[in-house]
Protein backbone atom coordinates (compact mmCIF):
# COMPACT_ATOMS: atom_id res chain seq x y z
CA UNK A 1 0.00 0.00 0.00
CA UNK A 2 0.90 3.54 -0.07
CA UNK A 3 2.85 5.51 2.64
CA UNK A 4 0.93 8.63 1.93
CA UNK A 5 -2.85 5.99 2.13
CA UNK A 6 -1.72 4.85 5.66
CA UNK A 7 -0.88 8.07 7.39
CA UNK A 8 -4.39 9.10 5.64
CA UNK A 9 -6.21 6.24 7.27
CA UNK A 10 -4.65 6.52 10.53
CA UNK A 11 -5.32 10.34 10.70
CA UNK A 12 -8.88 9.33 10.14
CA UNK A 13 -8.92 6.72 12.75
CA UNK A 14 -7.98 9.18 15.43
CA UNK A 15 -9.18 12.35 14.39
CA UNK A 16 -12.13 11.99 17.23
CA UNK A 17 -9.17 11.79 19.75
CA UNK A 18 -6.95 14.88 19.34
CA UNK A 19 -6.28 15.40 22.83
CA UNK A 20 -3.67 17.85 23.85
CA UNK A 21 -0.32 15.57 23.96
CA UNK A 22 3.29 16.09 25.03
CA UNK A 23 4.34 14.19 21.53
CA UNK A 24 3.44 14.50 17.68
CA UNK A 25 0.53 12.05 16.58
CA UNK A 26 1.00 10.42 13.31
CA UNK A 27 3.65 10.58 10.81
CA UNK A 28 7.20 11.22 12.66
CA UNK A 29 9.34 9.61 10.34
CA UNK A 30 8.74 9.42 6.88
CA UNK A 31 10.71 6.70 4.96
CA UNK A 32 9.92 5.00 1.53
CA UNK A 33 6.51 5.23 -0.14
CA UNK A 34 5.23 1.79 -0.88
CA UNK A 35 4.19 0.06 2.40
CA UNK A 36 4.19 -3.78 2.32
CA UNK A 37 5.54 -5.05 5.68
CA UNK A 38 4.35 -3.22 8.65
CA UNK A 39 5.32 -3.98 12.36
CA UNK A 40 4.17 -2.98 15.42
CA UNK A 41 5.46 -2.51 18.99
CA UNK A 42 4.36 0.00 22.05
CA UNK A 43 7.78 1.63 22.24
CA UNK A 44 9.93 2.80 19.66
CA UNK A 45 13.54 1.85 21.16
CA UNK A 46 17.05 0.78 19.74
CA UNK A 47 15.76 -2.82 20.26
CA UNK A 48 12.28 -2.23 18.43
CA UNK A 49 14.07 -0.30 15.49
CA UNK A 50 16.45 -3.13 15.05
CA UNK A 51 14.02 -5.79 15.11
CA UNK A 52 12.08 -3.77 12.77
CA UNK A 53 15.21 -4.25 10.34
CA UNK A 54 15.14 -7.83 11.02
CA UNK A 55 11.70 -7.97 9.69
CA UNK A 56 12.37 -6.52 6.71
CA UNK A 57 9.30 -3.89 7.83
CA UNK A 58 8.68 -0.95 5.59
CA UNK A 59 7.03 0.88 8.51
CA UNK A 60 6.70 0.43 12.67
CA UNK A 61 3.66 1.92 13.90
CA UNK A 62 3.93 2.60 17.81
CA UNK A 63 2.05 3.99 20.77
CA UNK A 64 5.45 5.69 22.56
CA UNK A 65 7.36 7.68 19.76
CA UNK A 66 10.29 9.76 19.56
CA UNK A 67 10.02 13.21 19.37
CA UNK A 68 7.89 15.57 21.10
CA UNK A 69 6.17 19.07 20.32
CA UNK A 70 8.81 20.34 23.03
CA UNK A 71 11.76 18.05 21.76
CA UNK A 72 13.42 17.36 19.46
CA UNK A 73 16.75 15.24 19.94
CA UNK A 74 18.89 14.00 17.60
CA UNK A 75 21.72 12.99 19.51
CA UNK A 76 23.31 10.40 21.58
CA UNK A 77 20.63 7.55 22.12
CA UNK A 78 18.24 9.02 20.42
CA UNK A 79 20.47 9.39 16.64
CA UNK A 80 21.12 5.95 16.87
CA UNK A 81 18.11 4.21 16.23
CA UNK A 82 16.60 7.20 14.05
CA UNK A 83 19.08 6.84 12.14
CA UNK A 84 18.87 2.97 11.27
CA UNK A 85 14.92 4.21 9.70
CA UNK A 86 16.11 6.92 8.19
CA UNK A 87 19.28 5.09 5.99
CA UNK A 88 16.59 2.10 5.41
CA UNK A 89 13.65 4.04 4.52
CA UNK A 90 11.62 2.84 7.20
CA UNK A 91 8.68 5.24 8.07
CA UNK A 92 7.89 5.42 12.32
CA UNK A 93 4.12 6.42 13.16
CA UNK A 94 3.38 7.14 17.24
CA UNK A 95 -0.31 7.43 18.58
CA UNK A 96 0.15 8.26 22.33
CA UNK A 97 -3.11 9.91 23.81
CA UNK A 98 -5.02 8.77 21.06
CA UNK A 99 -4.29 5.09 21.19
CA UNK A 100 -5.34 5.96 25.38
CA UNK A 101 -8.43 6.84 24.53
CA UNK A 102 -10.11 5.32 21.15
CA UNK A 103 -13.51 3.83 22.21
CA UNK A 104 -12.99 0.72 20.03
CA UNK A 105 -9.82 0.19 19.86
CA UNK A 106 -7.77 1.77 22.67
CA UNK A 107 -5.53 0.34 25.20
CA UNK A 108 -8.36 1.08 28.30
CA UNK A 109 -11.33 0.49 25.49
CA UNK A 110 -9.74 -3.22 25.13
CA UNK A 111 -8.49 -3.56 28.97
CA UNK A 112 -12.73 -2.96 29.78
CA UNK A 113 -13.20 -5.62 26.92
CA UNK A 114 -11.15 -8.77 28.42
CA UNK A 115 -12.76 -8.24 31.85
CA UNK A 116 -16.35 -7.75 30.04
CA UNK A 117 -16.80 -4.14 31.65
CA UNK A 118 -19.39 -2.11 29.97
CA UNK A 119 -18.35 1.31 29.61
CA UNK A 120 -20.55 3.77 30.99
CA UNK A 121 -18.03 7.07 31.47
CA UNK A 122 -15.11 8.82 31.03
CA UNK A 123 -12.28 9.86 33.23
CA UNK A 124 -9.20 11.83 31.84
CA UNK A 125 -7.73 9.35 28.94
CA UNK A 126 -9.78 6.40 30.47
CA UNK A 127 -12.72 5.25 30.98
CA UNK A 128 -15.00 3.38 33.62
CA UNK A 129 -16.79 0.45 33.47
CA UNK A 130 -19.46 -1.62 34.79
CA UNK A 131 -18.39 -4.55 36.13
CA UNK A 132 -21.40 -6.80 34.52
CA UNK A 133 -20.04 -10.36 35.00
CA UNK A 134 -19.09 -9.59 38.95
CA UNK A 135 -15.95 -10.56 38.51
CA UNK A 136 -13.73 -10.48 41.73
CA UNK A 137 -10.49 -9.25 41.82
CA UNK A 138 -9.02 -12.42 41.41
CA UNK A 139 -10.78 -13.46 38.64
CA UNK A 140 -10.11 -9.85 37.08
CA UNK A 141 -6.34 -10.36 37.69
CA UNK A 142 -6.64 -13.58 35.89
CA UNK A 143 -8.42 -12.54 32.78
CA UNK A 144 -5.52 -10.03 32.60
CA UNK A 145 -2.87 -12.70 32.96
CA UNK A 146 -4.53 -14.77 30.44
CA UNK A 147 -4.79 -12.35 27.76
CA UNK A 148 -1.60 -10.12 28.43
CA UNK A 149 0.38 -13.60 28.70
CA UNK A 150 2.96 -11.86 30.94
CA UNK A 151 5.69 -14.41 30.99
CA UNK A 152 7.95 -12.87 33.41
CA UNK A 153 4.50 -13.90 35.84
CA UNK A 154 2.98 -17.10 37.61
CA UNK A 155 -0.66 -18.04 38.55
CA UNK A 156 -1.07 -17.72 42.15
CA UNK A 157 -1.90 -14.95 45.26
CA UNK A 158 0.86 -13.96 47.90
CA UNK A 159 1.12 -11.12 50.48
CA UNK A 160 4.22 -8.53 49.75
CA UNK A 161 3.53 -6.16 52.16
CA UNK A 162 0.78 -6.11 55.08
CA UNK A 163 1.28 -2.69 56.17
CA UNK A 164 -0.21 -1.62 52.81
CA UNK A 165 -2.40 -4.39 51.70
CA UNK A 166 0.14 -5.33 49.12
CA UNK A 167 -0.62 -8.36 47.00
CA UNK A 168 0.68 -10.14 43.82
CA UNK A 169 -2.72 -11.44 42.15
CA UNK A 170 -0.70 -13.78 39.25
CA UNK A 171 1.87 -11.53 39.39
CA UNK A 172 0.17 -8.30 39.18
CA UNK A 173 0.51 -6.05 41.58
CA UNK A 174 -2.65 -5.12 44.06
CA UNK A 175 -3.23 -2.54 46.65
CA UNK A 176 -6.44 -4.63 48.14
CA UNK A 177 -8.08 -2.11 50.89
CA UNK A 178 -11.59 -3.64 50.69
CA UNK A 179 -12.64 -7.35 49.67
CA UNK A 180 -15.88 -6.51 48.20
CA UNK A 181 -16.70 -6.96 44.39
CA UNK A 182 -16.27 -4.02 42.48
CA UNK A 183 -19.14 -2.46 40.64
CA UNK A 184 -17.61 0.91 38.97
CA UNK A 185 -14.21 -0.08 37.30
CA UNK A 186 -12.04 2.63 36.38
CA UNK A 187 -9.30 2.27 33.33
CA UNK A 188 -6.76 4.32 33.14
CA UNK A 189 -3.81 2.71 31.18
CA UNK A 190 -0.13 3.87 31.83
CA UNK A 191 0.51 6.77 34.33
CA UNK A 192 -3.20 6.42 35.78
CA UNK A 193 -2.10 6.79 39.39
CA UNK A 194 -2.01 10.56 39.56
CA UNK A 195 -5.76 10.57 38.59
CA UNK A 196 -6.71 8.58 41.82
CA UNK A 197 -8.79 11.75 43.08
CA UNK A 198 -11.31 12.05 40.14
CA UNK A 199 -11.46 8.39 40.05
CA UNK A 200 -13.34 8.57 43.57
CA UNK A 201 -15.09 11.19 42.43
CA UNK A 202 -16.40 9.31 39.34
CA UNK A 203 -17.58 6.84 42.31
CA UNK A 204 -14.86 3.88 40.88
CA UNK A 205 -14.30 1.85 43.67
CA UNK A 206 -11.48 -0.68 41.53
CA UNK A 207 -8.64 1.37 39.69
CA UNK A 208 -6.59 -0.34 36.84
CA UNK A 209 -3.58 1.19 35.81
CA UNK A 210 0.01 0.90 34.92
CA UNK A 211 2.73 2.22 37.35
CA UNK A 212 2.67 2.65 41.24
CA UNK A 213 4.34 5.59 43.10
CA UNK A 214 5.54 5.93 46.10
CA UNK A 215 2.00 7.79 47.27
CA UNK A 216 -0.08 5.23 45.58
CA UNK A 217 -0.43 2.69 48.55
CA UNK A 218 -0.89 5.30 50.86
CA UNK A 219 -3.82 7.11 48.95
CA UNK A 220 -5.30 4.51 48.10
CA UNK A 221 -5.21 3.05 51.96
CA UNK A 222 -7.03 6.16 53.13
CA UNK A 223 -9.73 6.14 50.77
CA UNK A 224 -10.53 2.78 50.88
CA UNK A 225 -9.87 1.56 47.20
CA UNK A 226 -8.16 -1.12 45.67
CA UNK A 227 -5.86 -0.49 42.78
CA UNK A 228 -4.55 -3.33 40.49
CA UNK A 229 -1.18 -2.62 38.77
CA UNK A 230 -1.05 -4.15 35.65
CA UNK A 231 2.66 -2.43 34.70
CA UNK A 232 3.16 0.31 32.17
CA UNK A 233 4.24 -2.21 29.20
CA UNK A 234 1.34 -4.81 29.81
CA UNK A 235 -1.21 -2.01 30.11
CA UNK A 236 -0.29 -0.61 26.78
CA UNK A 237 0.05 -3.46 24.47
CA UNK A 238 -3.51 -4.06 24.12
CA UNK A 239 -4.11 -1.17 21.72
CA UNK A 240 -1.23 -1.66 19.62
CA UNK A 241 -2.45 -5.27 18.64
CA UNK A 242 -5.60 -4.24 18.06
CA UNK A 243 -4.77 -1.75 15.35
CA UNK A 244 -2.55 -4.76 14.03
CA UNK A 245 -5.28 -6.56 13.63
CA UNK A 246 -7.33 -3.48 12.24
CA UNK A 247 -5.07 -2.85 10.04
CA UNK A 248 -4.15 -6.27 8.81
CA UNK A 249 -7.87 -6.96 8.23
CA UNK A 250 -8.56 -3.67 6.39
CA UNK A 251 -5.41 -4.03 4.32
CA UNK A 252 -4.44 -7.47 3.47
CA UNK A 253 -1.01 -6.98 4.25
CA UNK A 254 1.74 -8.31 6.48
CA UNK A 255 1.34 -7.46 9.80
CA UNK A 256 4.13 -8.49 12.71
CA UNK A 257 3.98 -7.30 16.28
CA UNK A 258 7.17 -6.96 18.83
CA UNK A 259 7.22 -8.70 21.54
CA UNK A 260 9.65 -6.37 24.04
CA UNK A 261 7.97 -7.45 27.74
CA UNK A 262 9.25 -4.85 29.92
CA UNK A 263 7.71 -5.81 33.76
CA UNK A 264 8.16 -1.53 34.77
């Protein structure tokens, strides 16, 4: 296919979801014209631009790109793997926000899928759920683990720390401050914690999300909710392969997706 067709389609995919971003959307780098081999990966990295290479991929289509609206670097790190698309012809598109927060497709659209939540609001790039099957957080870990196929993880439940209510629920982390079944799930893929506020005030009482900070168990102790980790990487991957498989449908064309677990 053509480059110039694919950044058109993919323009019109997100156009709904133009949220203000920290990165450019879309086209960053633009390398030969005729598209036959795409790959896919949630970071754009040394590793990801060299197995991109291996694949013999005219294009890599990610949700964490390279260069921002108040960035630019071309140096160090950063040259390195630009420079391998650039002197191969290899085009990189990035959806950050956009990839967030697509209804069908996006990473918390897909996480509220493969635990059967019915979406009922919004809350910053996320969205919450209702929690339709009663699923308890076990069973919600496990769906998760299933699908994600983390395979740095095992099946199981253990304590890691009391004092907060820290558990690993197959091998996800979770701050478990109440053991009833939760009826208003919030999604919030990525850096969710910081949003822990309006989550309560959306009336959530189960926040999944991607990262814990150091204020995370204690915020979530005082008010009561329980927060399941599912890690930055493994909360992001879910949108990526389903505009892979989008994309592959739509298109007819070959389609590979990067495997590059990162547990953070």
């Amino acid at each position: 296919m053509n480059l110039s067709a694919l950044d058109n389609y993919l323009e019109d995919l997100f156009s709904d979801y133009s949220a203000k971003d920290y990165c450019k959307n879309g086209l960053q780098i633009e390398g030969k014209e005729q598209v036959n081999n795409l790959a896919f990966a949630v970071s754009f990295n040394l590793q990801t631009a060299r197995k991109t290479l291996e694949l013999n991929a005219d294009a890599l289509i990610t949700h964490h790109g390279v260069f921002g609206y108040s960035f630019f670097d071309f140096s160090g790190p950063s040259r390195l793997k630009s420079s391998l698309f650039i002197q191969n012809g290899i085009s990189l598109f990035s959806f950050h926000l956009p990839l967030d927060m697509h209804r069908e497709i996006g990473n918390n659209a897909v996480l509220h899928k493969i635990i059967g939540s019915e979406i009922i609001d919004s809350v910053e790039s996320g969205y919450i759920g209702q929690n339709k099957n009663n699923l308890t957080l076990e069973e919600i870990s496990l769906r998760y683990f299933e699908h994600l196929k983390p395979s740095f993880y095992k099946k199981g439940r253990t304590i890691i720390n009391p004092l907060w209510n820290h558990y690993s629920y197959n091998g996800f982390d979770l701050l478990k401050n109440n053991d009833k079944i939760p009826g208003r799930i919030a999604v919030i893929s990525g850096a969710g914690s910081d949003y822990i506020p309006e989550v309560i005030k959306k009336g959530a009482d189960l926040l999944i999300s991607g990262e814990l900070k150091i204020q995370t168990p204690e915020v979530c102790y005082e008010s009561n909710l329980n927060y399941l980790n599912l890690g930055h990487y493994y909360s992001e991957k879910t949108g990526i392969l389903a505009l892979k498989d989008v994309i592959e449908k739509k298109f007819g064309i070959s389609c590979h997706y990067i495997e590059m677990e990162n547990i953070i």
